[in-house]
Protein backbone atom coordinates (compact mmCIF):
# COMPACT_ATOMS: atom_id res chain seq x y z
CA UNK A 1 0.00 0.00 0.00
CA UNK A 2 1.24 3.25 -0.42
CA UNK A 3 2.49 5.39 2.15
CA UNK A 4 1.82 9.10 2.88
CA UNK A 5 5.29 9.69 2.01
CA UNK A 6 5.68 8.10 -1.11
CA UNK A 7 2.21 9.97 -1.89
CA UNK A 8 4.15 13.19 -1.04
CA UNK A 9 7.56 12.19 -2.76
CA UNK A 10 5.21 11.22 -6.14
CA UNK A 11 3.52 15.23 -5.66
CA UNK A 12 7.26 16.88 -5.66
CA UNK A 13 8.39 14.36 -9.01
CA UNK A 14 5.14 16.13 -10.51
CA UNK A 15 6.66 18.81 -12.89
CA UNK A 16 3.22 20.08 -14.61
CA UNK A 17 1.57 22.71 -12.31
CA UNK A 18 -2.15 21.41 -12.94
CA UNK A 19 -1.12 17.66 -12.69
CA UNK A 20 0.88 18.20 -9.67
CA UNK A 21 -2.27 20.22 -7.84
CA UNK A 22 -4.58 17.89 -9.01
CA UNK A 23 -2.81 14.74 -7.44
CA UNK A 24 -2.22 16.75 -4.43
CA UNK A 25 -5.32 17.12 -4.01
CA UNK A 26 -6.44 13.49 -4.77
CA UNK A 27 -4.10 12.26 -2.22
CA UNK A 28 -4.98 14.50 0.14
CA UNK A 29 -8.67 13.34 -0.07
CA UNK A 30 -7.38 10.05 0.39
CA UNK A 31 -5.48 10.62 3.66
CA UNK A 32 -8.68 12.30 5.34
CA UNK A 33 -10.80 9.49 3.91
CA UNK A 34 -8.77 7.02 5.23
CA UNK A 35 -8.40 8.51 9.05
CA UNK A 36 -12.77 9.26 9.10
CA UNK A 37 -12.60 5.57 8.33
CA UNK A 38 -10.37 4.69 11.29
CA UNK A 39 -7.67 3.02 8.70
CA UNK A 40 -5.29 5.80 8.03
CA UNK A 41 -2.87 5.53 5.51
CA UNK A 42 0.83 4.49 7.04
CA UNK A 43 3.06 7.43 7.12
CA UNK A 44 6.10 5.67 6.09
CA UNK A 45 9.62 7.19 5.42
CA UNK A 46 10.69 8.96 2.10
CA UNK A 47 13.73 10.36 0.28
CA UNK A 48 12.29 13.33 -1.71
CA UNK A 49 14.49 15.02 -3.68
CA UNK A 50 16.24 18.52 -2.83
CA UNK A 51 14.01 20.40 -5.54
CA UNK A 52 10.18 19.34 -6.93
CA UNK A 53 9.72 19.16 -10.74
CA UNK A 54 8.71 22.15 -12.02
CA UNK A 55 7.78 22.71 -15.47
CA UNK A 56 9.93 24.47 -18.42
CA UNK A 57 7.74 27.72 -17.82
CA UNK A 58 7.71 29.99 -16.65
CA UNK A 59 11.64 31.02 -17.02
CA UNK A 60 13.12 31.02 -13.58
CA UNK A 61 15.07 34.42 -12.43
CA UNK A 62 17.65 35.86 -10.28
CA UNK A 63 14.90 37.66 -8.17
CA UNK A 64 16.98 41.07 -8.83
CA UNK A 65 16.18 40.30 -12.97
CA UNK A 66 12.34 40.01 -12.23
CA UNK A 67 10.32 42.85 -14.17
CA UNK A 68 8.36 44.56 -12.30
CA UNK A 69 5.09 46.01 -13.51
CA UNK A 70 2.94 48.54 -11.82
CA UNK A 71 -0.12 46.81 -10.75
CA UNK A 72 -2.71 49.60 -11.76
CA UNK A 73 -2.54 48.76 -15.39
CA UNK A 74 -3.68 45.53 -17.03
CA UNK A 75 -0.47 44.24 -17.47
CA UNK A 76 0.47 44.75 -14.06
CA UNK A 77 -2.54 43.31 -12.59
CA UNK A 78 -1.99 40.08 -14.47
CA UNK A 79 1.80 40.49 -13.05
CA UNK A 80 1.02 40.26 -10.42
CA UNK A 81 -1.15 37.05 -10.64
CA UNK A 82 1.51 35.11 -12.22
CA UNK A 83 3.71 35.89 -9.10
CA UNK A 84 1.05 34.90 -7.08
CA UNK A 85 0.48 31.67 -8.41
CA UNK A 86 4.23 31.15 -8.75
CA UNK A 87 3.87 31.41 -4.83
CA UNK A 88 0.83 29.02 -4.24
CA UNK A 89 2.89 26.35 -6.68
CA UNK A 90 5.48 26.39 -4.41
CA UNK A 91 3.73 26.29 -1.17
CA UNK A 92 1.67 23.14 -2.37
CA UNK A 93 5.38 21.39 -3.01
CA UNK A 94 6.93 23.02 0.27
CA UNK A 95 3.70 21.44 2.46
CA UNK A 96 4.18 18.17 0.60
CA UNK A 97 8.08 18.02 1.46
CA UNK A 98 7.55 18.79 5.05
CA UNK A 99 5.38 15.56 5.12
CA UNK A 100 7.69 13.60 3.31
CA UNK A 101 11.20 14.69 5.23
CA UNK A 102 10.42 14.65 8.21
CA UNK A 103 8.37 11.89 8.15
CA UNK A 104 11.07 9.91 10.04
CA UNK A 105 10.60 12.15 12.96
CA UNK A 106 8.45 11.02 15.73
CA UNK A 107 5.50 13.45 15.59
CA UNK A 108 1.47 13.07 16.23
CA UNK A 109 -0.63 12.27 13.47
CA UNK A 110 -2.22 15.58 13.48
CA UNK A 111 1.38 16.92 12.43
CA UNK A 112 0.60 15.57 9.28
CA UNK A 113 -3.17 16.31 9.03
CA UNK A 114 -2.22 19.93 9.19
CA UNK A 115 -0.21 19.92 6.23
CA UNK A 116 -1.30 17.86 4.33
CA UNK A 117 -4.69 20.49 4.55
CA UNK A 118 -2.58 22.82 3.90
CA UNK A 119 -1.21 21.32 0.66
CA UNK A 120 -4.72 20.61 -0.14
CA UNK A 121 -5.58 24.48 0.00
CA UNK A 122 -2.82 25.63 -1.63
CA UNK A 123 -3.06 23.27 -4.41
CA UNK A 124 -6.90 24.62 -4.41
CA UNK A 125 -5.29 28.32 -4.30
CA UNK A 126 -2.69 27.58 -7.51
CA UNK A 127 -6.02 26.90 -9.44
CA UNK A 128 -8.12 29.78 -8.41
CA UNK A 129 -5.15 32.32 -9.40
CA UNK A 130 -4.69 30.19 -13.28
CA UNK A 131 -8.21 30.21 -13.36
CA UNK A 132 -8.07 34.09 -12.89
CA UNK A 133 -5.01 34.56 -15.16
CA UNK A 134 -6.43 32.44 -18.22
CA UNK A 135 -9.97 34.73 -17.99
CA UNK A 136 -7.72 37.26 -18.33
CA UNK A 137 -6.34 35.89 -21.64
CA UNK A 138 -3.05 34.83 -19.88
CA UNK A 139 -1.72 31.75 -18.00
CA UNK A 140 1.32 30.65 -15.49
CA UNK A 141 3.96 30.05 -17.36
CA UNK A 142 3.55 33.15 -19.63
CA UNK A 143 5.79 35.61 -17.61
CA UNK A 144 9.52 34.74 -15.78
CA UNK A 145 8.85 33.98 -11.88
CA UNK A 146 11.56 34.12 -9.06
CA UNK A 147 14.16 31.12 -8.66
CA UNK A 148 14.88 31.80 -5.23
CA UNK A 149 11.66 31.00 -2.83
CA UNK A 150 12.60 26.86 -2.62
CA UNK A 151 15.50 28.06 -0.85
CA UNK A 152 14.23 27.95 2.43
CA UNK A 153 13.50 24.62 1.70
CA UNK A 154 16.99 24.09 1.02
CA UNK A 155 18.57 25.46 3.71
CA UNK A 156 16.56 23.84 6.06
CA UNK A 157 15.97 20.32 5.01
CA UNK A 158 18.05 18.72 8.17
CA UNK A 159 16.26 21.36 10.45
CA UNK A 160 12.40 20.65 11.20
CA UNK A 161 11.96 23.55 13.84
CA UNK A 162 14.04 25.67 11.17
CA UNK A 163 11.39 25.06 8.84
CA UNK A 164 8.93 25.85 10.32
CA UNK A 165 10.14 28.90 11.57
CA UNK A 166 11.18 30.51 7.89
CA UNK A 167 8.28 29.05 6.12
CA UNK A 168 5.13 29.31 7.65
CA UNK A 169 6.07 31.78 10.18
CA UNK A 170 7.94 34.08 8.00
CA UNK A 171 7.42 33.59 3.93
CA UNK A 172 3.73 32.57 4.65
CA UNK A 173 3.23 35.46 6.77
CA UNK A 174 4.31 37.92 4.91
CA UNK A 175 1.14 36.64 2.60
CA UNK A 176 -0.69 37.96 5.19
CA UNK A 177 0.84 41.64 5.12
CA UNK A 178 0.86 41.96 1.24
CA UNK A 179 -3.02 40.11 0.53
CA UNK A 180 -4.93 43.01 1.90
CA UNK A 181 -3.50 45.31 -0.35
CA UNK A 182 -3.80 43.36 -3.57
CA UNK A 183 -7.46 42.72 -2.85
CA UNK A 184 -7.63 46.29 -2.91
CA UNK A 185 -5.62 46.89 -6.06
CA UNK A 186 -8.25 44.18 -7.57
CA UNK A 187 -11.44 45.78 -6.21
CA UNK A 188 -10.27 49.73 -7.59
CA UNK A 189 -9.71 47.60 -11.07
CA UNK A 190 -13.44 46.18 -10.54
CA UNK A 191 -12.24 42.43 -10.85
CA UNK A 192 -14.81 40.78 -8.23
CA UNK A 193 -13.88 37.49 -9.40
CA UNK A 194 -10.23 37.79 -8.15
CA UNK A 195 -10.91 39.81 -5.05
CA UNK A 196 -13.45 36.99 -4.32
CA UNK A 197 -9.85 34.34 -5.33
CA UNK A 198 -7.68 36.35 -3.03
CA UNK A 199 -9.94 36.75 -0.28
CA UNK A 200 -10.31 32.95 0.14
CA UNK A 201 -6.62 32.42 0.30
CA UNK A 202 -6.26 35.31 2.84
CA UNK A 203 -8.53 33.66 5.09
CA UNK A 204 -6.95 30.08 4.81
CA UNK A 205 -3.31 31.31 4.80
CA UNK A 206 -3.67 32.37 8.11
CA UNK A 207 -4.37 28.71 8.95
CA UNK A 208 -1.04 28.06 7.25
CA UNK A 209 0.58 30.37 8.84
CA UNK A 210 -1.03 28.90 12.58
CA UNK A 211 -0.23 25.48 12.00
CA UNK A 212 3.79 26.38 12.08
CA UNK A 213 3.40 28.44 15.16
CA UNK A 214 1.49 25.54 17.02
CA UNK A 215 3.80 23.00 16.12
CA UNK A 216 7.30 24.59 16.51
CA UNK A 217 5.96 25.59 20.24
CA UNK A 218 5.31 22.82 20.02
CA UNK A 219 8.44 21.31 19.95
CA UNK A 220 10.20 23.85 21.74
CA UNK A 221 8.42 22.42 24.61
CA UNK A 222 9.83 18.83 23.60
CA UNK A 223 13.59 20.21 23.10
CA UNK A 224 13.21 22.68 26.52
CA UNK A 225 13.78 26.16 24.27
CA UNK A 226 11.75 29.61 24.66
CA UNK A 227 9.72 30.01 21.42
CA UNK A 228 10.70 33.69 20.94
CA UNK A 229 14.31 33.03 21.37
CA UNK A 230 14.13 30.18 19.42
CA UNK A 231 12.14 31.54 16.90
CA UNK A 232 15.00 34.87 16.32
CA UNK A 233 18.04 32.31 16.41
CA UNK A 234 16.59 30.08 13.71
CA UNK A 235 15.29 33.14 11.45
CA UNK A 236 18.73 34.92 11.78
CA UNK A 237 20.52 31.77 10.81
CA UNK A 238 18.02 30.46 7.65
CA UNK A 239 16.62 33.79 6.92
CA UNK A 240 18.37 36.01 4.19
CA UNK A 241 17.54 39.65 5.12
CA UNK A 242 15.61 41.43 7.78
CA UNK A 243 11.88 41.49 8.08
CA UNK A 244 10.17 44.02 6.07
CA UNK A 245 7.32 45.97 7.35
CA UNK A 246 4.68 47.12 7.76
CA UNK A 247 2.90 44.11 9.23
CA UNK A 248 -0.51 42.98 9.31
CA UNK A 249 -0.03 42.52 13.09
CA UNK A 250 -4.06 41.53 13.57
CA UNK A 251 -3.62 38.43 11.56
CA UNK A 252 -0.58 37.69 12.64
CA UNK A 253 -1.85 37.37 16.43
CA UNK A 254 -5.07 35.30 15.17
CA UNK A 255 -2.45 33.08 13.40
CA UNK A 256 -0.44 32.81 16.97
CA UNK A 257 2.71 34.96 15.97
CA UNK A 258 3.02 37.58 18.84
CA UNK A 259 4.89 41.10 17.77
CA UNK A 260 7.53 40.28 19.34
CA UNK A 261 8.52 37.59 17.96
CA UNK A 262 9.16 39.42 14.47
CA UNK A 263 9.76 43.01 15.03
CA UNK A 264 12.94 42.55 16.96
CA UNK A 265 14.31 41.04 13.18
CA UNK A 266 12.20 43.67 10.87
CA UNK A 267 14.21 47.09 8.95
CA UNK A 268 13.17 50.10 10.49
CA UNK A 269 9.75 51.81 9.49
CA UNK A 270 8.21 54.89 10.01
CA UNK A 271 4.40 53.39 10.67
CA UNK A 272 4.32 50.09 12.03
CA UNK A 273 0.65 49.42 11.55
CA UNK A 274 -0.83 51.24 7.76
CA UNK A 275 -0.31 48.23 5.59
CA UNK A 276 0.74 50.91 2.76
CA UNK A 277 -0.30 51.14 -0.70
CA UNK A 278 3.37 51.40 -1.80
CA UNK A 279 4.17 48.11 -0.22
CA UNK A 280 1.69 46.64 -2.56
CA UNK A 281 2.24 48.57 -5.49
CA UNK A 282 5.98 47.09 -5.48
CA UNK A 283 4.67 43.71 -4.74
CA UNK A 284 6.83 40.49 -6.44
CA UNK A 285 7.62 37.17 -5.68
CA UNK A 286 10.74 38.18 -4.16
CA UNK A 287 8.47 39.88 -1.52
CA UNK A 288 7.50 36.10 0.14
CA UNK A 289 10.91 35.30 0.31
């Protein structure tokens, strides 16, 4: 039978972006049918390898050679789509590999429920932004994207608690800071069907974005370490830059990230709580990572 981690290793060796979300979220069904049924599918152990397939496009950048569009035209608006669902691509593969990598480590099942919703969503989040991007008489692949967001993954692939504190508790939240104000770039351009895309992913991202926090407190109370401390030792060491307000501090509280866990590592800023049009208007990949 196969195991949840061969089901995640066979997700990341998926290079096509619509075949890869739509066996994510086939297996994913599968794992939640199989623990309502009182069966669940055996974790297992996997090797998964150090980058997912991907697919030939879109071209992959140095995030520095990324154009960058202004998002109140067309052209920009569609921009910055395809960064979006350059984003929700890789968060389906980075929620997959934490299943499958650390699937060795002795953790409660509901470890693995968590993100293997979470793949689930994002997979259903990749599909809402093509969806939008084709209407628009465009598609993923049709634009260059940012090489540099698996990274993390990278750089943390021996370090479970380092995961989860760059990932979901720094690249996801940052979703949370930037969403607001693309929802508002969409509603000015009188795109309801977007702003009605993006405003389901900002609500489940800050499930995303909870799940880290609860499980690396989680295991800072197995390994005996304060969170906060914890949380600015790993980020310093994994994370490539400072933390860049301003920060949607609401949602990051709801999503169990207190402020001072991430102000201590953010660049100075004049207003620490307007989530600022400019912010937005700048908006790229490079921004989650």
């Amino acid at each position: 039978m196969t195991t949840l981690a061969q089901m995640a290793t066979e997700v990341l060796t998926t290079a096509d972006g619509r075949a890869k979300t739509a066996l994510s979220r086939r297996y994913a069904a599968a794992w939640f049918a199989s623990r309502a049924a009182g069966t669940p599918i055996e974790i297992g152990v996997a090797n998964p390898p150090l980058q997912p397939a991907r697919p030939e496009r879109p071209e992959l950048l140095n995030p520095r050679d990324v154009p960058r569009r202004r998002p109140g035209s067309p052209a920009g608006r569609i921009a910055l789509l395809h960064a979006v669902a350059h984003i929700e691509l890789n968060a389906v593969d980075l929620h997959w590999d934490i299943v499958a990598r650390f699937s060795g480590t002795p953790l409660p099942i509901g470890f693995f429920d968590d993100w293997v919703k979470s793949a689930d969503e994002e997979s259903k989040h990749f599909n809402l932004v093509c969806d939008r991007l084709e209407a628009l008489g465009s598609h993923y692949g049709a634009l260059p994207a940012h090489a540099g967001i698996w990274r993390a993954a990278e750089d943390t692939r021996n370090d479970l608690m380092g995961r989860l504190a760059v990932v979901p508790m720094v690249l996801e939240a940052r979703g949370l800071d930037v969403t607001p104000g693309m929802i508002e770039i969409f509603q000015k351009a009188g795109d309801t069907e977007t702003v009605a895309a993006l405003n389901v992913i900002y609500a489940e991202e800050v499930h995303h974005v909870s799940y880290g926090s609860k499980w690396f407190h989680f295991l800072c109370g197995r390994h005996d370490r304060d969170p906060k401390d914890a949380f600015h030792d790993l980020v310093r060491h994994y994370f490539h830059g400072a933390l860049k307000p301003p920060f949607n501090e609401e949602k990051r509280a709801e999503a169990g990230i207190p402020p001072d866990f991430y102000w201590p590592l953010a660049e100075s800023a004049p207003d620490r709580t307007a989530l600022g049009q400019e912010s937005f208007a700048n908006f790229s990949a490079k921004d989650r990572s």
